[in-house]
Protein backbone atom coordinates (compact mmCIF):
# COMPACT_ATOMS: atom_id res chain seq x y z
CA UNK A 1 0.00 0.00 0.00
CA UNK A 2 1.59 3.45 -1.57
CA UNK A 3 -0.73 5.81 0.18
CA UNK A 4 1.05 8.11 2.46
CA UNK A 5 -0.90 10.96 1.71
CA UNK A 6 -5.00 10.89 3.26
CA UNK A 7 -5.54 13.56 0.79
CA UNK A 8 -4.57 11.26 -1.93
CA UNK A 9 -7.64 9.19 -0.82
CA UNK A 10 -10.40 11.18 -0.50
CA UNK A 11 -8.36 14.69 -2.42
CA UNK A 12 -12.16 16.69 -3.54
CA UNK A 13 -13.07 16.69 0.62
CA UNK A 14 -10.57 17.97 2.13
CA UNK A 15 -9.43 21.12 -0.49
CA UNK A 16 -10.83 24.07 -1.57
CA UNK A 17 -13.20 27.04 0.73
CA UNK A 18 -16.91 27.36 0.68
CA UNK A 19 -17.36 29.35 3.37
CA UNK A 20 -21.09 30.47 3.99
CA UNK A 21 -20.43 33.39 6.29
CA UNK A 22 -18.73 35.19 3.10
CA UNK A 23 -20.47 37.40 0.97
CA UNK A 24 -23.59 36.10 -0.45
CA UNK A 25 -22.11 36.69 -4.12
CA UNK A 26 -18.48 35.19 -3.56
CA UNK A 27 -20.51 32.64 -1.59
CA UNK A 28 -23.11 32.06 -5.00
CA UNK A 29 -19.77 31.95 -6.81
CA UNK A 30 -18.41 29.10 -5.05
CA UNK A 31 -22.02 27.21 -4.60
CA UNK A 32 -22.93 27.07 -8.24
CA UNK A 33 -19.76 25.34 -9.41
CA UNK A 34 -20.02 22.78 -6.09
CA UNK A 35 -23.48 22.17 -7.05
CA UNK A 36 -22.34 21.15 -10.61
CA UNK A 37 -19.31 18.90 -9.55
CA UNK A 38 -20.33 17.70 -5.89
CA UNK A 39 -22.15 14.47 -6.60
CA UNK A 40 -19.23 13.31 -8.62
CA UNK A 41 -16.67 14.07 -6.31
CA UNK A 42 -18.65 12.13 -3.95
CA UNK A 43 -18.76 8.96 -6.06
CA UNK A 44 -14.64 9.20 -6.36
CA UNK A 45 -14.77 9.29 -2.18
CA UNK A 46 -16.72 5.89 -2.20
CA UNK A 47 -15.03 4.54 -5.01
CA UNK A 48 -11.74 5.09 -3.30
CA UNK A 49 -12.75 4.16 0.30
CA UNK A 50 -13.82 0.89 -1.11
CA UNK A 51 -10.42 0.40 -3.24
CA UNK A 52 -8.72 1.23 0.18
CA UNK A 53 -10.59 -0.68 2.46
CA UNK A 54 -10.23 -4.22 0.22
CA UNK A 55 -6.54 -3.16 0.16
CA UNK A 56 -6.50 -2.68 3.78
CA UNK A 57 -7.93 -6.24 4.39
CA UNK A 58 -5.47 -8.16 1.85
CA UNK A 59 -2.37 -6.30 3.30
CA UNK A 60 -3.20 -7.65 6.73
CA UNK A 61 -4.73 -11.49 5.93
CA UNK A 62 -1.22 -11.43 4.25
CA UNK A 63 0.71 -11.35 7.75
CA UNK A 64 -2.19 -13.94 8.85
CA UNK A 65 -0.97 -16.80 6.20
CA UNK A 66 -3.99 -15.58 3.94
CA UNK A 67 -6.65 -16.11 6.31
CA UNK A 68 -9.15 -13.21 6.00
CA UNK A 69 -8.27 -10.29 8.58
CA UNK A 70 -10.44 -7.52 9.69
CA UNK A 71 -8.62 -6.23 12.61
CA UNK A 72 -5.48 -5.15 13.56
CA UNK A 73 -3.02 -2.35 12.95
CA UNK A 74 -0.77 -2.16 9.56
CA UNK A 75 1.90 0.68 10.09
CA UNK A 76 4.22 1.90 7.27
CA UNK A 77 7.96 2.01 7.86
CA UNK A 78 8.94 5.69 7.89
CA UNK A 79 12.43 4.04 6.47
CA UNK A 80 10.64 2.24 3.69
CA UNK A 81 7.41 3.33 2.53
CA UNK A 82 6.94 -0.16 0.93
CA UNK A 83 7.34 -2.30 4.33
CA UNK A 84 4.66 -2.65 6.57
CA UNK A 85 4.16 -4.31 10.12
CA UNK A 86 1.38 -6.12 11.49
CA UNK A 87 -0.17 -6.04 15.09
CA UNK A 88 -3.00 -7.92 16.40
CA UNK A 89 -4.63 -5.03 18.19
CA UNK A 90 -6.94 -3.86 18.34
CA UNK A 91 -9.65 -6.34 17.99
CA UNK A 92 -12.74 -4.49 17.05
CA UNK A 93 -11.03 -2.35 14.30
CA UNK A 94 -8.69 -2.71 11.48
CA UNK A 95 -6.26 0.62 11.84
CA UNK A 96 -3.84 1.87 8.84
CA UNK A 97 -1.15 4.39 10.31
CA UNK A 98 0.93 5.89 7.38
CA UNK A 99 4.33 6.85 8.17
CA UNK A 100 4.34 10.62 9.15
CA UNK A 101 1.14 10.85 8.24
CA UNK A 102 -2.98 10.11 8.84
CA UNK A 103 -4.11 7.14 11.01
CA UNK A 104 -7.67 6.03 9.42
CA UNK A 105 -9.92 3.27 10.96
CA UNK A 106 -12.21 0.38 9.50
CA UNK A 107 -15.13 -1.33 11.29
CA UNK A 108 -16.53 -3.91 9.41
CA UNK A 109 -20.33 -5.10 9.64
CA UNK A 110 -20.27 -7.28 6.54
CA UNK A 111 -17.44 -8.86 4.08
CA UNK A 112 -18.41 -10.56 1.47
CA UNK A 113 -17.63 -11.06 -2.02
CA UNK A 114 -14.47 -12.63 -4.75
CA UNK A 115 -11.85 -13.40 -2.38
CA UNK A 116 -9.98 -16.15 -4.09
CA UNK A 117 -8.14 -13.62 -6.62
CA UNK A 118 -6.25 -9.89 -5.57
CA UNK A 119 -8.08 -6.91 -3.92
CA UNK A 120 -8.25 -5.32 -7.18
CA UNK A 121 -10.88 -8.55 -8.21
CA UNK A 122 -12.78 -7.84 -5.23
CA UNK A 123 -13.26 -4.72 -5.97
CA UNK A 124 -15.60 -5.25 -8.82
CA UNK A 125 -17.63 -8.36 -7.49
CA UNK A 126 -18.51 -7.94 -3.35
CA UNK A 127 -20.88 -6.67 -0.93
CA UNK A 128 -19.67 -4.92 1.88
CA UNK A 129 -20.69 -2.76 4.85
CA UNK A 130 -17.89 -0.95 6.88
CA UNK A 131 -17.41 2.30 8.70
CA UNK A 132 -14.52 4.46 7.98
CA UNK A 133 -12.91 7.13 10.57
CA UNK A 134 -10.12 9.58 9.59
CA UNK A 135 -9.35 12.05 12.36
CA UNK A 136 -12.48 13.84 12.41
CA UNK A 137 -12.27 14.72 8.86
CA UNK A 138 -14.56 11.79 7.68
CA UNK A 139 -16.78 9.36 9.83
CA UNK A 140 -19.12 7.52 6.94
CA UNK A 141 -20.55 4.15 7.02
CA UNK A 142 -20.54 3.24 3.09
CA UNK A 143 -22.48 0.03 2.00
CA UNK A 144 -21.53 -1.10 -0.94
CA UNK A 145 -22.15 -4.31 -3.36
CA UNK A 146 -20.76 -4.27 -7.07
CA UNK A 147 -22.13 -7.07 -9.15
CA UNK A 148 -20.21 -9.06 -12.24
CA UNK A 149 -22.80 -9.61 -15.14
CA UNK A 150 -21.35 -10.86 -18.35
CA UNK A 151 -19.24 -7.95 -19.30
CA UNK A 152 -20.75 -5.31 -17.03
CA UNK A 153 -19.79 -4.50 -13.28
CA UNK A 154 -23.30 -2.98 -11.55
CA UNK A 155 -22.23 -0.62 -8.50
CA UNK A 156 -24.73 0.42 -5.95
CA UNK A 157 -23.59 2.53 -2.74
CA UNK A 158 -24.94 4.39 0.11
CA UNK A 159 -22.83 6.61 2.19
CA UNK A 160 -24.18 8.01 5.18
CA UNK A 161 -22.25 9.84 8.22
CA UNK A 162 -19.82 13.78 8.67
CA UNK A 163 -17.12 14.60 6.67
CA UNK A 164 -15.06 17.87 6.66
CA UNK A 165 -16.13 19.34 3.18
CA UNK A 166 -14.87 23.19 1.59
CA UNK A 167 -15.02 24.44 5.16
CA UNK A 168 -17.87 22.70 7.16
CA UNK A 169 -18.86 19.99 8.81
CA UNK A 170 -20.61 18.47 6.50
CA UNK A 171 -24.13 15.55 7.20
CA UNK A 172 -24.32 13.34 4.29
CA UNK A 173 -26.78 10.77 3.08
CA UNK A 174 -26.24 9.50 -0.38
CA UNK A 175 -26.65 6.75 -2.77
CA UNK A 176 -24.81 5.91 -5.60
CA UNK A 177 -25.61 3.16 -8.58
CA UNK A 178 -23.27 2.87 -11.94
CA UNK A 179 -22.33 0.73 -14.28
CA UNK A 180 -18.50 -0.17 -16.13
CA UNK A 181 -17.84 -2.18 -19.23
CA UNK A 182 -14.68 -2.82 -20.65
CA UNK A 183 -13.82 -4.30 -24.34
CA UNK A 184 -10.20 -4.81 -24.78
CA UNK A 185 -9.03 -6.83 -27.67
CA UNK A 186 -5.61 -6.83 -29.75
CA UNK A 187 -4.58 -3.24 -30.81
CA UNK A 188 -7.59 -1.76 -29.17
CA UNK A 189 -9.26 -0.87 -25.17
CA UNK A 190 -12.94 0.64 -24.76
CA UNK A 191 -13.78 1.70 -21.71
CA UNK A 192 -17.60 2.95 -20.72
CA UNK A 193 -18.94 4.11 -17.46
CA UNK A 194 -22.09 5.82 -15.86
CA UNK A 195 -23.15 6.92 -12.42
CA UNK A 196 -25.89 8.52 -10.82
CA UNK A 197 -25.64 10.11 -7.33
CA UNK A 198 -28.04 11.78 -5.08
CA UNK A 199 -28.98 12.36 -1.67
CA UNK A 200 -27.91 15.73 0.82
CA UNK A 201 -25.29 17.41 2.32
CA UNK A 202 -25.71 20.67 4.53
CA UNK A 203 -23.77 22.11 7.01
CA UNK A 204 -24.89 25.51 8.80
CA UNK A 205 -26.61 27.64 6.50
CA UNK A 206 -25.80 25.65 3.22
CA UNK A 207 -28.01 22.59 2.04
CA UNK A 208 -27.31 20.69 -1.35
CA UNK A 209 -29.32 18.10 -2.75
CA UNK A 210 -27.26 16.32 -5.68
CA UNK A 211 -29.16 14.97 -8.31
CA UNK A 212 -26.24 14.21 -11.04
CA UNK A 213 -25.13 11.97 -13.50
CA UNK A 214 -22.37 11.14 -15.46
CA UNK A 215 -20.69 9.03 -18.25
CA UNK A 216 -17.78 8.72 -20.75
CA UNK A 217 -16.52 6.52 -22.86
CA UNK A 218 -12.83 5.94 -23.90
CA UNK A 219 -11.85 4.46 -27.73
CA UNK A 220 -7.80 3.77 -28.19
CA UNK A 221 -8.17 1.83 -31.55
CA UNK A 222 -4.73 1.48 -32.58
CA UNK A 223 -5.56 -0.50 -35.52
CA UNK A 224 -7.22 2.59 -37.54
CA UNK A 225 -4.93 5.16 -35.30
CA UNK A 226 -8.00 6.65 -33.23
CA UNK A 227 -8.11 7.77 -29.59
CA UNK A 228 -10.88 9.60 -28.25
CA UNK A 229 -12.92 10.55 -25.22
CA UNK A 230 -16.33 11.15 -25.52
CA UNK A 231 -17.97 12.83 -21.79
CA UNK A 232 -21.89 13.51 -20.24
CA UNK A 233 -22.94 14.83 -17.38
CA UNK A 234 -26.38 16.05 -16.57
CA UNK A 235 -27.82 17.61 -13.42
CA UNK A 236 -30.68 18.75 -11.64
CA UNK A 237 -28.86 19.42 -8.14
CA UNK A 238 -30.37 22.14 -6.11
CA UNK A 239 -29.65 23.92 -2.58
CA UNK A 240 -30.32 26.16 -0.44
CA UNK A 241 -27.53 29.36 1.46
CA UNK A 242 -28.72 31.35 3.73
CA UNK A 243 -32.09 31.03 2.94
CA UNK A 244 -31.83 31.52 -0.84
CA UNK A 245 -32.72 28.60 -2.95
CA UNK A 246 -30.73 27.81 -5.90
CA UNK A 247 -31.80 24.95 -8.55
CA UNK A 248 -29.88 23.29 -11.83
CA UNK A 249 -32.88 22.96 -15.06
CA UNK A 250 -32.06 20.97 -17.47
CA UNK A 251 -28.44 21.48 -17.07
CA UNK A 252 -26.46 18.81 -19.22
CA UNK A 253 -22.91 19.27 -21.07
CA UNK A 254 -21.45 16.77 -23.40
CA UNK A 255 -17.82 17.05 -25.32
CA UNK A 256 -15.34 14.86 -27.15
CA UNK A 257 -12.00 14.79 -27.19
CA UNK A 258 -8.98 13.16 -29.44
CA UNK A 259 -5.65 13.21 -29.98
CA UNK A 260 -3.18 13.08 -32.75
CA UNK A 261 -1.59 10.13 -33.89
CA UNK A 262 2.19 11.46 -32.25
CA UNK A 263 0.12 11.78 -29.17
CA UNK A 264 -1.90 8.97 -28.52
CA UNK A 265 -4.17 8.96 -25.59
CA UNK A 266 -3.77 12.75 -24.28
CA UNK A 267 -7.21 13.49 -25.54
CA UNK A 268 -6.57 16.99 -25.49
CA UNK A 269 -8.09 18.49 -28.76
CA UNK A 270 -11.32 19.31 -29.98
CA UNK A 271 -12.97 16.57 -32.11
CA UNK A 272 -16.64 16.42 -33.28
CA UNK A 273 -17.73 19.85 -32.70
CA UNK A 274 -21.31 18.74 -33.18
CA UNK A 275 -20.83 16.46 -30.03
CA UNK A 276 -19.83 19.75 -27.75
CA UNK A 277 -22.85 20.82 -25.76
CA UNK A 278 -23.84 22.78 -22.87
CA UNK A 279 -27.34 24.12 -21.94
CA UNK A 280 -29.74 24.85 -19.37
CA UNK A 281 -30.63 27.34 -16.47
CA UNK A 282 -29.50 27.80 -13.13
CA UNK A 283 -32.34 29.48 -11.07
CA UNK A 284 -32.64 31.60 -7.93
CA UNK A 285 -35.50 31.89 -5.93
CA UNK A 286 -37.28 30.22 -8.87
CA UNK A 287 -36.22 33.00 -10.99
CA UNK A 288 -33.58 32.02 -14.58
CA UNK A 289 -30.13 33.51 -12.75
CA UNK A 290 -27.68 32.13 -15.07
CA UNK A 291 -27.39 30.31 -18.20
CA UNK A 292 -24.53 27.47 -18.51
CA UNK A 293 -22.38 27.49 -21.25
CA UNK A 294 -19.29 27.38 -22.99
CA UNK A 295 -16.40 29.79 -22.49
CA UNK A 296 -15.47 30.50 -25.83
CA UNK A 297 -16.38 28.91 -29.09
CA UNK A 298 -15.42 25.26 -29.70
CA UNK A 299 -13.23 25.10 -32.35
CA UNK A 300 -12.08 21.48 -33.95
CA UNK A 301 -8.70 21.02 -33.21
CA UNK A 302 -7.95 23.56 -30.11
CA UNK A 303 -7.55 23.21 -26.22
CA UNK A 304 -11.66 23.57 -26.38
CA UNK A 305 -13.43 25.99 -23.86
CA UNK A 306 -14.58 25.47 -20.29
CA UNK A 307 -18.03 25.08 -18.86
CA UNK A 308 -18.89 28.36 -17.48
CA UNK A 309 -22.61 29.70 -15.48
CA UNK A 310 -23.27 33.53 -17.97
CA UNK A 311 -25.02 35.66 -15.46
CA UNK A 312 -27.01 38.37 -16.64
CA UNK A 313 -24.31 40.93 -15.68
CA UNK A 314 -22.08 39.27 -18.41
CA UNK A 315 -20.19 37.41 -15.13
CA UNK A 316 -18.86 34.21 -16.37
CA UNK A 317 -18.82 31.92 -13.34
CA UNK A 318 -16.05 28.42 -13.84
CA UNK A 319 -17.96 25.18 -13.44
CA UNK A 320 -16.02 22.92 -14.74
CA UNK A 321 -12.48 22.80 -16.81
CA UNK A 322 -12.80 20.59 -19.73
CA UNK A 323 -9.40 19.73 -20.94
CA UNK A 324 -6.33 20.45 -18.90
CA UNK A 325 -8.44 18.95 -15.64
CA UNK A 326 -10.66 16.36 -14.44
CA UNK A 327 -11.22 18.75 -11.75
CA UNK A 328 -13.89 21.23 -10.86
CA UNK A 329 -12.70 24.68 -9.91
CA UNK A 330 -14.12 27.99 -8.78
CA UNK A 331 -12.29 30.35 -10.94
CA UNK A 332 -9.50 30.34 -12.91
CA UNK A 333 -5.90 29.93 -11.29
CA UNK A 334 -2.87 32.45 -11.68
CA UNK A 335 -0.28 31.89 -13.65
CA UNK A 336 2.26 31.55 -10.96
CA UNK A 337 0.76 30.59 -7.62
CA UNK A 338 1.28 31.62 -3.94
CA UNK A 339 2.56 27.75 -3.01
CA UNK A 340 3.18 25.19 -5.31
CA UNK A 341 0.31 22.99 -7.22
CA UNK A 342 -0.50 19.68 -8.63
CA UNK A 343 -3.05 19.02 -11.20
CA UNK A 344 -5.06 16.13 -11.79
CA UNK A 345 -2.91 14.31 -14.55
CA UNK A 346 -4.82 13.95 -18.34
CA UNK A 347 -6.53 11.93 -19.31
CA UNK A 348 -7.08 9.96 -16.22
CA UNK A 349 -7.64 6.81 -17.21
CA UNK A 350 -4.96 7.05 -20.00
CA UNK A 351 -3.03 4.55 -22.94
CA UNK A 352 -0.46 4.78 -22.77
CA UNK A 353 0.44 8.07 -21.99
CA UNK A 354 -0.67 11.35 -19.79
CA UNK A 355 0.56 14.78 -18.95
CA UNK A 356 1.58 16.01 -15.29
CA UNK A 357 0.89 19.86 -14.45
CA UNK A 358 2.79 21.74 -11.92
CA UNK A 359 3.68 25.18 -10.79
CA UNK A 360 6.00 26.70 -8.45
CA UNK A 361 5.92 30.20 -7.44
CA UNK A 362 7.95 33.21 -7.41
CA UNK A 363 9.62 34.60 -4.52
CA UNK A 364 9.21 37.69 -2.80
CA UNK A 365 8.62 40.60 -5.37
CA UNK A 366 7.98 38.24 -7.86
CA UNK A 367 12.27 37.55 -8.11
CA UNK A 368 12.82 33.64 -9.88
CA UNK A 369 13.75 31.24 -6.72
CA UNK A 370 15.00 27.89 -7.04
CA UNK A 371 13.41 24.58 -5.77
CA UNK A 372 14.55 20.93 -5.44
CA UNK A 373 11.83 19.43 -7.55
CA UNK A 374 10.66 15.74 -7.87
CA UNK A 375 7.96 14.38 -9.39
CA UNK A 376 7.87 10.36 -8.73
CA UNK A 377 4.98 7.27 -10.14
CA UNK A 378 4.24 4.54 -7.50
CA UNK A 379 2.83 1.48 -7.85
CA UNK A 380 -0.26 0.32 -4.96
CA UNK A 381 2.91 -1.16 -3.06
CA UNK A 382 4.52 1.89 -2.96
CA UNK A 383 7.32 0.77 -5.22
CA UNK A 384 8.74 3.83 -7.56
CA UNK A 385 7.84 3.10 -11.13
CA UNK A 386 9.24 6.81 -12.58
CA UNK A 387 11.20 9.40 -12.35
CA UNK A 388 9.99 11.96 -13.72
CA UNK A 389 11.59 15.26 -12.42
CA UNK A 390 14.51 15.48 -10.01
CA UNK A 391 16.50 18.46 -10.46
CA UNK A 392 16.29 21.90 -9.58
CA UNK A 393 13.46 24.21 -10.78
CA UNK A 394 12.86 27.82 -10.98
CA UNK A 395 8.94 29.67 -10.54
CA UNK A 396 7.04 28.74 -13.84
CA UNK A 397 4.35 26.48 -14.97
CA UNK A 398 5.87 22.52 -16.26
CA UNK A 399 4.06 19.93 -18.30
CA UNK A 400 5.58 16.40 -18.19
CA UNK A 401 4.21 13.66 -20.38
CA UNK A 402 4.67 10.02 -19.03
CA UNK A 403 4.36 6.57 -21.31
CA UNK A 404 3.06 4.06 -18.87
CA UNK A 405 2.88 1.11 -21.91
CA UNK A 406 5.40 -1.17 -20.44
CA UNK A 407 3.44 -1.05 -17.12
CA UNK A 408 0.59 -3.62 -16.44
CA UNK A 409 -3.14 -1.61 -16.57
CA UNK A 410 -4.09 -0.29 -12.74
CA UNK A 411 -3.90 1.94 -9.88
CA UNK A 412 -0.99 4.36 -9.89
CA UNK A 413 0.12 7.14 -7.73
CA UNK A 414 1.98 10.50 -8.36
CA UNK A 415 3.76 12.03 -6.07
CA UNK A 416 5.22 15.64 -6.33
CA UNK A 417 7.89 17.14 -3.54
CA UNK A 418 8.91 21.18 -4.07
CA UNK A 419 10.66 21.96 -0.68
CA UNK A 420 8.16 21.36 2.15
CA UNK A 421 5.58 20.66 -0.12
CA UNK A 422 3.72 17.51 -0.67
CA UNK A 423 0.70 16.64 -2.91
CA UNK A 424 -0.03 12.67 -4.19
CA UNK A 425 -3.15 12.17 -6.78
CA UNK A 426 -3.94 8.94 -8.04
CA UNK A 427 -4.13 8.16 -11.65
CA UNK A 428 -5.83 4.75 -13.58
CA UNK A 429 -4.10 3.41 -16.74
CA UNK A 430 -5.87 0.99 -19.17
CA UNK A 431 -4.54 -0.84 -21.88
C-alpha cells in the first residue's frame, strides 16, 4: 500500500473554501460550481474508500498466512514506505497508520464477495458494509455491493455519516448506482462508465441536494490510429444558502475529445464539434439567474473551452475545466501561484500516456527562486515506477508527459515534492 498521503484518498473533501459566512455573491460563486461537480466528487470518495478498504484487508490477511483479517493495525515504515508491520490489536477495528502521516480506521459489519483472486478482483464483485474514521475529517458508514454480469460491473452505494467538506462539517446521506464495461481486444481498449448520485449534504446555513449523472466513454483503436474521449454529465442538483434557494434545469454538457496520432491517448483536442454541448438554467428563488455554457467557441482542433454559469451581468462563473483537468474549480488559477500545485494528470484513465501539471511560485517581489523538484509514479505497493523530475526548478508552470505502456493496466500514484511541499493524486491506466 503506496498511500502516504490521506488527501490522496479522498483529495475533492478535504481542499478548496466554501465558506457560507462570506459574501452572499463570492458565496453564489463558489455554490454554483459545487453544485455542478459535488455528486461526482462524492462517487470518487466511495469509489476510493472501497479500493482502500479491500486493500487494507489483503495487506493484513497477508501477515495472517492468507486467512481473511479484519482487525489489527498495519503501520508503514517511515524508512521504507513499501514495508509494513502487522499487530494484532486492536480487535474491534482494522487501523492503517501511514508513516508521518494520517491514522484512518475500518469497522466492518459485513465482508463478502471474490476473495480467491487480488483486492483489485474484489473490488468489482462484493458486498460490503464498513465504517470508515479519519481524524475527524470523515466518519461515513458506506455500504456497498458491485455485481459481475457478463461484461458489465453494476455498483450500488450508500454513504451516510460527517465529513469535513470546503469548510464545514458536513451531514451526508447518499446513494450511488453505476455501471462499467470494458472491451479490450488486440490493438484496441474501450472503456464505458455511468453513475448517478443523489442524496444531501448541509452544514450551517448551506443545504445541497445532488441529483447528477455522469458518463464517458474511452476508444484507443490502434488499428485505424484513433483515440478519443467522448464525456456527459447532466444535473438537476439544487440547494439552499442562507435562505436563498438555488436549482440546476435541465443542465447537461457533453464534449469529445482526441488526440493526434504522435500523441496517442492525451485526448486533449477538440474533435466532433457537433458532439460539444452545454445548456440549461441555473435558477434563484425560482427566478432564470444564469445560463450554462461554454467559455469560448469550440473550435475542432484547439484546447476547447470550459463550462462556465453567464449571469445576466455578463459574469462568467467556472464550473467545470474541460481539458487540462478532471477537476472542478471555482475560478480560474494564476499563472504563478502563492505555493506550489498539482493538477489532476490527463486523461485519467490514460493509454499509454498522460501529462503532469505543476507550478511553483515566485519569490518575494515576484524575483525567480529555485526549488529541489521531484515528481515520482508509485505502484499500490509503494514501489517507484518513474522518475519523472529530479532536479532543480525555478517559478514557472511545467508539463511532463509520461508513457506508462510497459506497465501492467491499474492503480498508480503520483507524487510531487517542491521543498516542504507535498501533494499525491492517483491516476488509472488501461490498456
Amino acid at each position: 500500500m503506496g498511500r502516504s498521503i490521506a488527501s490522496l484518498i479522498f483529495i475533492f473533501l478535504i481542499s478548496g473554501a466554501w465558506h457560507v459566512s462570506a459574501a452572499q455573491t463570492d458565496a453564489e460563486r463558489k455554490l454554483c460550481a459545487q453544485m455542478f461537480g459535488y455528486p461526482a466528487d462524492a462517487t470518487e470518495l466511495a469509489s476510493e474508500a472501497v479500493s482502500l478498504v479491500a486493500e487494507a484487508v489483503w495487506e493484513a490477511s497477508g501477515f495472517n498466512g492468507g486467512t481473511p483479517t479484519f482487525s489489527g493495525t498495519l503501520r508503514q515504515s517511515a524508512q521504507n514506505l513499501n514495508q509494513w508491520s502487522y499487530s494484532a490489536s486492536p480487535t474491534g477495528k482494522l487501523v492503517l497508520v501511514f508513516a508521518g502521516g494520517p491514522t484512518i480506521e475500518f469497522t466492518f459489519t459485513t465482508f463478502n464477495g471474490y476473495t480467491s483472486g487480488t483486492w483489485e478482483d474484489f473490488v468489482y464483485s462484493h458486498r460490503i458494509d464498513f465504517t470508515c474514521n479519519y481524524l475527524g475529517r470523515f466518519n461515513f458508514r458506506i455500504q456497498s455491493q458491485a455485481t459481475p454480469v457478463a461484461d458489465t460491473i453494476r455498483i450500488s452505494r450508500t454513504i451516510t455519516g460527517t465529513c469535513a467538506y470546503y469548510g464545514e462539517q458536513m451531514t451526508t446521506t447518499l446513494t450511488h448506482t453505476g455501471k462499467l464495461y470494458y472491451d479490450v481486444g488486440s490493438g484496441y481498449a474501450f472503456y464505458w462508465h455511468w453513475d448517478q448520485l443523489r442524496g444531501t449534504a448541509y452544514a450551517g446555513a448551506g443545504t445541497i441536494t445532488g441529483d447528477e449523472g455522469t458518463y464517458f466513454h474511452i476508444g484507443q483503436n490502434s488499428n485505424v490510429g484513433t483515440h478519443v474521449r467522448n464525456d456527459q454529465r447532466w444535473n438537476s442538483t439544487s440547494a439552499v444558502l442562507n435562505g436563498v434557494s438555488y436549482k440546476y434545469v435541465n443542465a447537461q454538457a457533453s464534449w469529445a475529445r482526441g488526440s493526434v496520432l504522435s500523441d496517442p491517448g492525451a485526448f486533449n483536442a477538440v474533435i466532433d464539434v457537433n458532439y460539444w454541448l452545454a445548456q440549461g438554467q441555473m435558477l434563484r428563488n425560482g427566478a432564470v439567474w444564469g445560463t450554462l455554457k461554454f467559455s469560448s467557441q469550440v473550435v475542432a482542433g484547439s484546447k476547447g473551452p470550459d463550462i462556465v454559469l453567464n449571469l445576466p451581468s455578463g459574469e462568467n462563473i467556472l464550473v467545470y475545466k474541460v481539458i487540462g483537468s478532471t477537476a472542478t474549480n471555482i475560478q480560474d488559477k494564476p499563472a504563478l501561484p502563492a505555493r506550489p500545485e498539482l493538477m489532476q494528470n490527463y486523461p485519467n484513465p490514460f493509454n499509454p500516456t498522460t501529462n503532469f501539471e505543476f507550478r511553483l511560485p515566485a519569490g518575494q517581489a515576484g524575483i525567480a527562486n529555485f526549488e529541489l523538484v521531484t515528481l515520482k509514479v508509485f505502484d499500490v505497493l509503494g514501489r517507484k515506477v518513474a522518475m519523472l523530475v529530479n532536479d532543480m526548478r525555478q517559478a514557472g508552470a511545467y508539463t511532463i508527459r509520461w508513457d506508462g505502456s510497459l506497465l501492467p493496466s491499474g492503480v498508480y500514484f503520483y507524487q510531487l515534492r517542491a521543498g516542504d511541499f507535498v501533494d499525491t493524486k492517483k491516476l488509472i491506466l488501461l490498456h
